[in-house]
N, C-alpha and C. Protein backbone atom coordinates (compact mmCIF):
# COMPACT_ATOMS: atom_id res chain seq x y z
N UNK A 1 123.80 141.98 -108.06
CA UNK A 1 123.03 141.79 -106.88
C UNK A 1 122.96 140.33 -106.49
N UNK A 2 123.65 139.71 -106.36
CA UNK A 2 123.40 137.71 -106.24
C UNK A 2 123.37 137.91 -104.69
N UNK A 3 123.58 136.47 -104.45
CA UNK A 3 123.55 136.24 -102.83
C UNK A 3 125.32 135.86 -102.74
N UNK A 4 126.06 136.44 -101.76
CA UNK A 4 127.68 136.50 -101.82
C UNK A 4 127.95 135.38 -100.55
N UNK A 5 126.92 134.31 -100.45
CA UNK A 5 126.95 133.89 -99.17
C UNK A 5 126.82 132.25 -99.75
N UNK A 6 127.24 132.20 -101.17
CA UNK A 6 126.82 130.95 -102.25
C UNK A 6 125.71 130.31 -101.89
N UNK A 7 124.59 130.97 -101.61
CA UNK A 7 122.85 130.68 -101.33
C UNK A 7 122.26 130.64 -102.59
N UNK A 8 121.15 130.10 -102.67
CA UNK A 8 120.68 129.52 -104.30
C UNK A 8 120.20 130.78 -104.71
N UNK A 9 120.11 132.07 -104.16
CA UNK A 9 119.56 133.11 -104.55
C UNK A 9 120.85 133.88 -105.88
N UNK A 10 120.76 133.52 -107.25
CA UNK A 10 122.17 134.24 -107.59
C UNK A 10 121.36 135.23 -108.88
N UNK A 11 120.50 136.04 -108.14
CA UNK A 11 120.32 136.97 -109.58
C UNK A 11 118.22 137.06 -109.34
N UNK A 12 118.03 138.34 -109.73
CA UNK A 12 116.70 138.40 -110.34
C UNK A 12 115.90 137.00 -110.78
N UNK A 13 116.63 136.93 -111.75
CA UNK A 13 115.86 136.04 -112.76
C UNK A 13 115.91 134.32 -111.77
N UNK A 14 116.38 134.35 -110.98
CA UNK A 14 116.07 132.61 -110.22
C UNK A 14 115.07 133.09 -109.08
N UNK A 15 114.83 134.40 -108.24
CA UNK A 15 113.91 134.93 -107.75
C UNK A 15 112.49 134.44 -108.22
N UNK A 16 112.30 135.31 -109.33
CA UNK A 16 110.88 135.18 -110.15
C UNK A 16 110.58 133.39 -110.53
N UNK A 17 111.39 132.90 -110.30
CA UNK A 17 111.18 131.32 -111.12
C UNK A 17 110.28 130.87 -110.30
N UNK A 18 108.51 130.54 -111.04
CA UNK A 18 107.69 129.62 -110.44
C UNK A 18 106.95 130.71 -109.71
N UNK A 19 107.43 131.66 -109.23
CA UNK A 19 106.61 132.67 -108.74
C UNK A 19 105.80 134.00 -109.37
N UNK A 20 106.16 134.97 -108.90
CA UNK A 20 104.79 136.04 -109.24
C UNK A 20 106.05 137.59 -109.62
N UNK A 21 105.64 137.74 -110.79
CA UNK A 21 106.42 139.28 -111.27
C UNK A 21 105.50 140.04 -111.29
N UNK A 22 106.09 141.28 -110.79
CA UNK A 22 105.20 142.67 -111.48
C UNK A 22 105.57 143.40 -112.20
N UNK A 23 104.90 143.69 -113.40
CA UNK A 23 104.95 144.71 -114.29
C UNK A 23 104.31 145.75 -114.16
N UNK A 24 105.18 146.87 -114.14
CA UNK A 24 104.98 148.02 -114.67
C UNK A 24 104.71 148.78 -115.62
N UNK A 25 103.23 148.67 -116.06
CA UNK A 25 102.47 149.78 -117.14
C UNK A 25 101.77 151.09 -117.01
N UNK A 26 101.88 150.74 -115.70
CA UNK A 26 101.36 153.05 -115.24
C UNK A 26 102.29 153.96 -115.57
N UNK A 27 101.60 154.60 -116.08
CA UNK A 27 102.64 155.85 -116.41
C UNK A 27 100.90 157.50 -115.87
N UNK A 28 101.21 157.99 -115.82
CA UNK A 28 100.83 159.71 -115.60
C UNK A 28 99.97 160.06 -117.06
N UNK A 29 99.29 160.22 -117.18
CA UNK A 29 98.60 160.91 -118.08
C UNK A 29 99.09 162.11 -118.39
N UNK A 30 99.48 162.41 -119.70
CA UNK A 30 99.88 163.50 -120.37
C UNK A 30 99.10 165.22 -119.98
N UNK A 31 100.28 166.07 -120.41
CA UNK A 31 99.16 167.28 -119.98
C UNK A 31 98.48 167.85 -121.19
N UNK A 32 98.34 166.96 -122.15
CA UNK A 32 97.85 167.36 -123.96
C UNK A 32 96.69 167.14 -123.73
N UNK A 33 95.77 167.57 -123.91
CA UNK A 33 94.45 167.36 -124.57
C UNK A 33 94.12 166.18 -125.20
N UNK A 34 93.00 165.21 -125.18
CA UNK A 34 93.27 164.11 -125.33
C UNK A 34 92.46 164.07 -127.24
N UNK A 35 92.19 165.32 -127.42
CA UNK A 35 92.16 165.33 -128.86
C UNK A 35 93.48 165.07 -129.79
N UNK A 36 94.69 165.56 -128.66
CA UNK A 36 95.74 165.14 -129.34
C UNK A 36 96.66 163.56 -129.04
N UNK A 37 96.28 162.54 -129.12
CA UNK A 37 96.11 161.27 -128.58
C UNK A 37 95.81 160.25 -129.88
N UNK A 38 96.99 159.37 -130.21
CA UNK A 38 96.38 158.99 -131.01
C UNK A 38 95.39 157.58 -130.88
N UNK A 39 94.67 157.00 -131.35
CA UNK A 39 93.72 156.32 -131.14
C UNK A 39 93.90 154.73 -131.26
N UNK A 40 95.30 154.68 -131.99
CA UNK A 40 95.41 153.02 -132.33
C UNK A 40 97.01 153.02 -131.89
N UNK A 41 97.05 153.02 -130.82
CA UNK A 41 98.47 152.60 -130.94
C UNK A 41 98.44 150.82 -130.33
N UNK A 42 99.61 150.01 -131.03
CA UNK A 42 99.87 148.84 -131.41
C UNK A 42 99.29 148.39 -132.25
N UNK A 43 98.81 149.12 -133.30
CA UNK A 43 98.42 148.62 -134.66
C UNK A 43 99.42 148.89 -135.88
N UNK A 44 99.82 148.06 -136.89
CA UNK A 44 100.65 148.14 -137.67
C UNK A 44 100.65 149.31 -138.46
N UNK A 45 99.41 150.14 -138.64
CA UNK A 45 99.06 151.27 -139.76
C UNK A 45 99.34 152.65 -138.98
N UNK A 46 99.24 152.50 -137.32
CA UNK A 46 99.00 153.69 -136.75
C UNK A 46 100.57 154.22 -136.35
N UNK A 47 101.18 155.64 -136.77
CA UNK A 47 102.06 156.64 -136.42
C UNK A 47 101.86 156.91 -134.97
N UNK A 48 103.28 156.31 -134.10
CA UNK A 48 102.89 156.21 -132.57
C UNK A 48 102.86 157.72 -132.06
N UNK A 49 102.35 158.27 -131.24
CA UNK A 49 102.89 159.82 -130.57
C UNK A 49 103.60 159.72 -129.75
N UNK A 50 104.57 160.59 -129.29
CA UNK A 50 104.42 160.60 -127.45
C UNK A 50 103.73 160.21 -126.11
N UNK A 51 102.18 160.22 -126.74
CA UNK A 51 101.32 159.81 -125.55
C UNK A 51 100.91 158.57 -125.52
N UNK A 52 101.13 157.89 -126.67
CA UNK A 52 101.32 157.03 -126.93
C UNK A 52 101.71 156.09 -125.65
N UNK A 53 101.26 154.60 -124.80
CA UNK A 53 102.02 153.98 -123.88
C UNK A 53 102.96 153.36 -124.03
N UNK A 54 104.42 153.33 -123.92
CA UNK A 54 105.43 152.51 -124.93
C UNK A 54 105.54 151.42 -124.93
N UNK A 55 104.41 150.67 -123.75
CA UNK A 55 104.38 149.19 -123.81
C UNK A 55 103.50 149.01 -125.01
N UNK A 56 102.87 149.64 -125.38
CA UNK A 56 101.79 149.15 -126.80
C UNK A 56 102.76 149.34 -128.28
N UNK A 57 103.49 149.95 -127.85
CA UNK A 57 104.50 149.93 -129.31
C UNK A 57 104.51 148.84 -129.79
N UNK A 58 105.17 148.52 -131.54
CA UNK A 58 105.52 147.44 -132.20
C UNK A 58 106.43 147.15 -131.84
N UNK A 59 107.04 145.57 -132.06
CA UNK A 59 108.34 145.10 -131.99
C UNK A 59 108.03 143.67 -132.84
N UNK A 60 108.52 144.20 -134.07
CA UNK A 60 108.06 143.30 -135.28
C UNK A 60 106.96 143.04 -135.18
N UNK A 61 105.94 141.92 -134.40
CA UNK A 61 104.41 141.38 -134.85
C UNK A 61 103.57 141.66 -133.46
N UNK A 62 104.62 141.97 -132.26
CA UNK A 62 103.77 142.56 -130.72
C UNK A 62 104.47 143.54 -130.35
N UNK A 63 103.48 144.00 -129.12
CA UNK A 63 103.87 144.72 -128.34
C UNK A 63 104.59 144.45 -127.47
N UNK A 64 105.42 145.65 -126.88
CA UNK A 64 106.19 145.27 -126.38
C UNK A 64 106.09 144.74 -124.96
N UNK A 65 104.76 145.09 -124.70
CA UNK A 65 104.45 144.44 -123.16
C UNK A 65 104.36 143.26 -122.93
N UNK A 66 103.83 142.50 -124.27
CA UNK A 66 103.43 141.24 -124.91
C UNK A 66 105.14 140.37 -125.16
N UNK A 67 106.06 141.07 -125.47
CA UNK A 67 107.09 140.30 -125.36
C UNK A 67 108.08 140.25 -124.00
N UNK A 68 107.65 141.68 -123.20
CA UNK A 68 108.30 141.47 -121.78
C UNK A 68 107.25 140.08 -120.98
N UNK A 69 106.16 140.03 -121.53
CA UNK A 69 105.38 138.81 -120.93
C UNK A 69 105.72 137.87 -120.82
N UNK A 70 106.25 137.24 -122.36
CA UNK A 70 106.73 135.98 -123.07
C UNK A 70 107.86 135.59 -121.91
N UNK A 71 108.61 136.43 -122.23
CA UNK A 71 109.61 136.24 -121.48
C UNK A 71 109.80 136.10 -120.44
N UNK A 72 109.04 136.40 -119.33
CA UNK A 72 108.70 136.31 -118.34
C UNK A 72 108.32 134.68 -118.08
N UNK A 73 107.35 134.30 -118.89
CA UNK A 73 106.32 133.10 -119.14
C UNK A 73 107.79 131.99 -119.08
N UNK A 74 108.68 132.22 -120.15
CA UNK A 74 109.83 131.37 -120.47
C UNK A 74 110.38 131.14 -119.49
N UNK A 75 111.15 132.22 -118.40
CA UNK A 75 111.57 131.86 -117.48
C UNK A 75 110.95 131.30 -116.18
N UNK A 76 109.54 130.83 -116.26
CA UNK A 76 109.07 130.29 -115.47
C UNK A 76 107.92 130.67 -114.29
N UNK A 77 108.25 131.70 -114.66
CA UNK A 77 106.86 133.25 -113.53
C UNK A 77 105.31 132.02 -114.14
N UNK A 78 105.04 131.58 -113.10
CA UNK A 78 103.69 131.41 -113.11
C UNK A 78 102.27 132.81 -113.18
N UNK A 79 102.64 133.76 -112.32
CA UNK A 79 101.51 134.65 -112.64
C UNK A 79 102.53 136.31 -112.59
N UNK A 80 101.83 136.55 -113.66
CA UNK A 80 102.15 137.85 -113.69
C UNK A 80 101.04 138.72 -113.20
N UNK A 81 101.22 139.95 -112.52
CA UNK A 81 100.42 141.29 -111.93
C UNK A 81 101.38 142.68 -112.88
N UNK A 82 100.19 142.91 -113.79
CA UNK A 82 100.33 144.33 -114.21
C UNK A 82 99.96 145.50 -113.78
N UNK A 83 100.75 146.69 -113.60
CA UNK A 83 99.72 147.44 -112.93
C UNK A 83 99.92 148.57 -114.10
N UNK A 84 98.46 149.34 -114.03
CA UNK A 84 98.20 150.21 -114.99
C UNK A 84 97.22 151.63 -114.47
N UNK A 85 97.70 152.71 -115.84
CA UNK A 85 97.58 153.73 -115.43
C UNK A 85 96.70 154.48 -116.47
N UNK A 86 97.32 155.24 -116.83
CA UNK A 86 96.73 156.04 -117.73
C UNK A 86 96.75 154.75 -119.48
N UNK A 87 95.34 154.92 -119.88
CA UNK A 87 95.02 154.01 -121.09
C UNK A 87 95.65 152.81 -120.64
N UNK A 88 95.13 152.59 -119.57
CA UNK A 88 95.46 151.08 -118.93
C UNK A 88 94.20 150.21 -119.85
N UNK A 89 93.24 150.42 -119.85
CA UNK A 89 92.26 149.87 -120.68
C UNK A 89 93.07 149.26 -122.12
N UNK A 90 93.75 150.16 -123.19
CA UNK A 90 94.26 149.67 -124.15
C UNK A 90 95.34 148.59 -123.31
N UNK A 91 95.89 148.83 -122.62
CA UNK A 91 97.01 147.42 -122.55
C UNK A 91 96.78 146.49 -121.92
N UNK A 92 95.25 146.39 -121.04
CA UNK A 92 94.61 145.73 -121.04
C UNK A 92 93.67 144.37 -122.08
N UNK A 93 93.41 145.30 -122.37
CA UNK A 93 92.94 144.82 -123.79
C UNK A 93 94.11 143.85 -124.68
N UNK A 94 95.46 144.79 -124.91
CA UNK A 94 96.78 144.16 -125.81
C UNK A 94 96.75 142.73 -125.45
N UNK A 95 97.09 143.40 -123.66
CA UNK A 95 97.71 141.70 -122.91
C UNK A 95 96.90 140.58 -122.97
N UNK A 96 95.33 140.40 -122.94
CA UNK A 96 93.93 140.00 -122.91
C UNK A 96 94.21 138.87 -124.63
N UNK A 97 94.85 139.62 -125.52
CA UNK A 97 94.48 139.26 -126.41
C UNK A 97 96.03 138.42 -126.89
N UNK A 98 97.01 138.24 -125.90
CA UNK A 98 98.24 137.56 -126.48
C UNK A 98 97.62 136.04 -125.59
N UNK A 99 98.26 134.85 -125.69
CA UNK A 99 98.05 133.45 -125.23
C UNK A 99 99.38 133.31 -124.89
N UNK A 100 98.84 133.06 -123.25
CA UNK A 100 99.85 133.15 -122.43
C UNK A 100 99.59 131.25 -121.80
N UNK A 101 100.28 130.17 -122.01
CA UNK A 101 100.08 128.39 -122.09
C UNK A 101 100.35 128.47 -120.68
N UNK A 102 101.36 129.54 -119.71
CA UNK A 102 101.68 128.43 -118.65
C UNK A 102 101.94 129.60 -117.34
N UNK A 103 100.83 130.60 -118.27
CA UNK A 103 101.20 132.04 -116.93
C UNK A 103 100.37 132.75 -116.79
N UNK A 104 99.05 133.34 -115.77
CA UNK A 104 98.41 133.94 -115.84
C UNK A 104 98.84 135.44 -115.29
N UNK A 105 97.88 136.33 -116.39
CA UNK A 105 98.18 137.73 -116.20
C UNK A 105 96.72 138.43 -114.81
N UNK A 106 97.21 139.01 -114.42
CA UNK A 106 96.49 139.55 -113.50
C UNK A 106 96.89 141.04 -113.87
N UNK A 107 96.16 142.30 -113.25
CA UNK A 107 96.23 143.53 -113.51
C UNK A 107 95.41 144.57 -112.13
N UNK A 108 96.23 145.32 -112.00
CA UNK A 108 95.94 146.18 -111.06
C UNK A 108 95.76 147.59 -111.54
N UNK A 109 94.46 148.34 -111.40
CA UNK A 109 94.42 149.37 -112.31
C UNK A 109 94.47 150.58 -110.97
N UNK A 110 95.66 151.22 -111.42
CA UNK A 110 95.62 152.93 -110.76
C UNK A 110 94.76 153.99 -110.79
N UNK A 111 94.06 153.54 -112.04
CA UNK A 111 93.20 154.88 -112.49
C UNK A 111 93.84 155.59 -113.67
N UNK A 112 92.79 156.38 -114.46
CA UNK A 112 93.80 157.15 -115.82
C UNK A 112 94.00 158.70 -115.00
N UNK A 113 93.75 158.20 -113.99
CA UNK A 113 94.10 160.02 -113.63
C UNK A 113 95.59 160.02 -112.38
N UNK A 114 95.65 158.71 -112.16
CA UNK A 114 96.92 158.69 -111.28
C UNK A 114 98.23 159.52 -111.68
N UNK A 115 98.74 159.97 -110.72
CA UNK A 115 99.39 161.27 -110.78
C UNK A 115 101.28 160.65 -109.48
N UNK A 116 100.77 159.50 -109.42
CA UNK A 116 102.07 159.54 -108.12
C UNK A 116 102.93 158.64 -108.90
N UNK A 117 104.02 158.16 -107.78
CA UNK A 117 105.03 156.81 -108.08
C UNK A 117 104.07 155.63 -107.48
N UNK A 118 104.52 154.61 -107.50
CA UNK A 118 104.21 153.14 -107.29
C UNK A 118 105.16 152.68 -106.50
């Protein structure tokens, strides 16, 4: 996708530089019963489920939302906007608790009952 017109635009990643990304953490709430849900996911001890949000997964010492952040942060995104859905609260919380030196997180919550696309 670059710019074919040799304009400084050559790719995603020089887009976002200095500016504002959005992440995507909504997902639909499961049709399980939320007895079946497990209660700690992104903790080192807890067996993830399915319902599990896969941004809260491990990836060695974070989550993985926490390292799409970093990275983000590296390439220069001054503010990030998350938006969230179902157990948006937990990745709320995740992101809340990583130290982010040179990028602020912002968050847009859908609701845990949101049901559409974005």
């Amino acid at each position: 996708r670059g710019s074919t017109d040799g304009g400084p635009y050559r790719g995603p990643h020089r887009r976002a530089r200095g500016g504002v990304a959005l992440v995507t953490a909504a997902r639909r709430a499961p049709a399980l019963p939320a007895s079946n849900l497990s209660s700690s996911p992104g903790k080192a001890n807890a067996s993830p489920s399915p319902q599990d949000p896969k941004e809260l997964l491990l990836l060695g010492d974070r989550p993985l939302i926490v390292h799409s952040l970093k990275m983000l942060e590296t390439a220069g995104v001054k503010v990030a906007v998350v938006l969230v859905g179902y157990r948006g609260d937990d990745i709320v919380d995740c992101v809340q608790e990583a130290q982010f030196a040179t990028m602020s997180v912002d968050f847009i919550d859908l609701g845990e009952q949101w049901a559409g696309s974005h």
